[in-house]
C-alpha atoms as a PDB file:
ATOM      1  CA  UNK A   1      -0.217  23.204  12.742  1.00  0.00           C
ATOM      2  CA  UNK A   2      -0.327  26.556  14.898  1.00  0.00           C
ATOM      3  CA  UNK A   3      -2.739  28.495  13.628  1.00  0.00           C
ATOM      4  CA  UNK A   4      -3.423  31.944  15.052  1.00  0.00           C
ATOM      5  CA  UNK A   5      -2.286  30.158  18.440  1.00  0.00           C
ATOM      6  CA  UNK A   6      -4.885  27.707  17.837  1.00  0.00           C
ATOM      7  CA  UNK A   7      -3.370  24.010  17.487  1.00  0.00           C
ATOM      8  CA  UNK A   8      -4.933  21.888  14.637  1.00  0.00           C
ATOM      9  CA  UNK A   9      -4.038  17.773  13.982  1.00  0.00           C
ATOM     10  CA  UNK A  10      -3.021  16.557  11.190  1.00  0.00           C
ATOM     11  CA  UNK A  11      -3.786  13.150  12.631  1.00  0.00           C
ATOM     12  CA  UNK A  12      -1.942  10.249  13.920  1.00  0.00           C
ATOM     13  CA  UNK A  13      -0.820   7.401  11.884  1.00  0.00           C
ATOM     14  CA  UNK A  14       1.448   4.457  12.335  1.00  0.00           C
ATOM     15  CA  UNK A  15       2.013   3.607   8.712  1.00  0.00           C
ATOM     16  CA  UNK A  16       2.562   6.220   5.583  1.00  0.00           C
ATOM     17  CA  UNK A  17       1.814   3.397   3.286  1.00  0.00           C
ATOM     18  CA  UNK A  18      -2.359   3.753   4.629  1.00  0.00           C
ATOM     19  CA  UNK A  19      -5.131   6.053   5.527  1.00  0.00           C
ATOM     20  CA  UNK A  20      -4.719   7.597   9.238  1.00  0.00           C
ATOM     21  CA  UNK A  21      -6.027   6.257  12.350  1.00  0.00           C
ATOM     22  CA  UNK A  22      -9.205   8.901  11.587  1.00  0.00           C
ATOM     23  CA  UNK A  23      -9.886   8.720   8.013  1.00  0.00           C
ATOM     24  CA  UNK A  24     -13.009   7.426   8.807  1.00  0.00           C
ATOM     25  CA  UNK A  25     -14.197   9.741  11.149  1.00  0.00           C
ATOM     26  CA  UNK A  26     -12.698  13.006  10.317  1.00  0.00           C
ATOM     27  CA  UNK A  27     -14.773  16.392  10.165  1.00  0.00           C
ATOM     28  CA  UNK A  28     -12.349  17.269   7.257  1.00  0.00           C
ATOM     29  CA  UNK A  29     -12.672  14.351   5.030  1.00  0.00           C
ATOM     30  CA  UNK A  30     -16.151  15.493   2.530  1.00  0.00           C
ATOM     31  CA  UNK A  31     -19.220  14.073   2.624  1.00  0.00           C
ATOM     32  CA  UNK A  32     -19.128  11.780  -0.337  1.00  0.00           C
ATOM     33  CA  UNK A  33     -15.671   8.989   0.687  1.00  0.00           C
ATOM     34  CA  UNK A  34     -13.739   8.688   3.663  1.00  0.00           C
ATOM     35  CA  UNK A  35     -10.321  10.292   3.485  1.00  0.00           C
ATOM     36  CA  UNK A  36      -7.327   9.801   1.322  1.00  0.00           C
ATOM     37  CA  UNK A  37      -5.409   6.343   1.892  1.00  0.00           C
ATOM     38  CA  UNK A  38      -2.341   8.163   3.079  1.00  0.00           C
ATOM     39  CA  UNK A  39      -2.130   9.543   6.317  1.00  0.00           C
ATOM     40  CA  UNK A  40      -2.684  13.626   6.655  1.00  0.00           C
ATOM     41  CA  UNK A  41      -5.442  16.232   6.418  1.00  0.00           C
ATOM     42  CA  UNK A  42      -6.047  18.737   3.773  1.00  0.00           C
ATOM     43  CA  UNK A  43      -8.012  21.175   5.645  1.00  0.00           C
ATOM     44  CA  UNK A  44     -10.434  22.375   2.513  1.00  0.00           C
ATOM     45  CA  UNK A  45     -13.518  21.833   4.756  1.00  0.00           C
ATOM     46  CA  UNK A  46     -14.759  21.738   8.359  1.00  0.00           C
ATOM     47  CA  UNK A  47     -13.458  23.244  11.379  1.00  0.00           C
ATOM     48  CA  UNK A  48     -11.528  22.593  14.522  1.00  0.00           C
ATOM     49  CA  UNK A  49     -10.904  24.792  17.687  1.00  0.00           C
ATOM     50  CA  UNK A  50     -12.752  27.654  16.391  1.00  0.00           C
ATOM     51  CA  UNK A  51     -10.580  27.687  13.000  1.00  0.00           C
ATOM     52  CA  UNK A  52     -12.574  27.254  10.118  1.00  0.00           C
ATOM     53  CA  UNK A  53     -11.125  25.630   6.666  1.00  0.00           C
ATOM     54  CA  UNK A  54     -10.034  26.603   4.073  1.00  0.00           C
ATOM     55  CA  UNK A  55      -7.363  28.828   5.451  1.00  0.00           C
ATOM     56  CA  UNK A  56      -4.573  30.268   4.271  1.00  0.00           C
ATOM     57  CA  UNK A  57      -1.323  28.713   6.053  1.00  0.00           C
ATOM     58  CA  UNK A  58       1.063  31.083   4.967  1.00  0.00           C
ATOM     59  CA  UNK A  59       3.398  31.573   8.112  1.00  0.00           C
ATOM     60  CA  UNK A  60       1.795  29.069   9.729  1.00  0.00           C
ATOM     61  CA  UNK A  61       4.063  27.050  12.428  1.00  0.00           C
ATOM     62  CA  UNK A  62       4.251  23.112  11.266  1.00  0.00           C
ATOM     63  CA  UNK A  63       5.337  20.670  14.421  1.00  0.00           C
ATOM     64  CA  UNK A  64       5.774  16.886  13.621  1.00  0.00           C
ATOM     65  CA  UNK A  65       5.715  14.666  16.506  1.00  0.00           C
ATOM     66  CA  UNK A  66       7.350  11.454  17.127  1.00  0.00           C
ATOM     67  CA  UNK A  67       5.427  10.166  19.996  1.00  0.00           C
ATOM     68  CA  UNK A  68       5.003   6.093  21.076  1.00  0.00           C
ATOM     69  CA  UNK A  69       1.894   3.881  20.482  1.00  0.00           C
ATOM     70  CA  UNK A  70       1.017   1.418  22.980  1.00  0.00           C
ATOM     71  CA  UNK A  71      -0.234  -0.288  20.505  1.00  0.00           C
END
């Protein structure tokens, strides 16, 4: 996402069928699990690049990126 020029991660992820590569790890993901077991952020808490979650993402610009993985 774009969000007031700021660019925010969703994540990156090789499989929908599982968590993302940062499920683990995420500043987004709550303090009681890891995240969800599907890749994809939902941004209710935390912060990245100065933005600060929740926030509304009304007229927000979306990108999606097909990119390789050496892995």
């Amino acid at each position: 996402m774009v969000i007031n020029g700021t660019p925010v991660s969703t994540g990156t992820f090789l499989t929908g069928s599982g968590a993302d590569d940062n499920a683990a790890t995420s500043p987004f993901k709550g303090t009681l699990n890891n995240g969800p077991g599907y890749p994809g952020e939902d941004y209710v808490m935390g912060s990245a690049a100065g933005v600060d979650f929740p926030t509304d993402l009304k007229g927000a610009t979306i990108v999606i990126s097909v990119e390789p993985s050496p892995r």
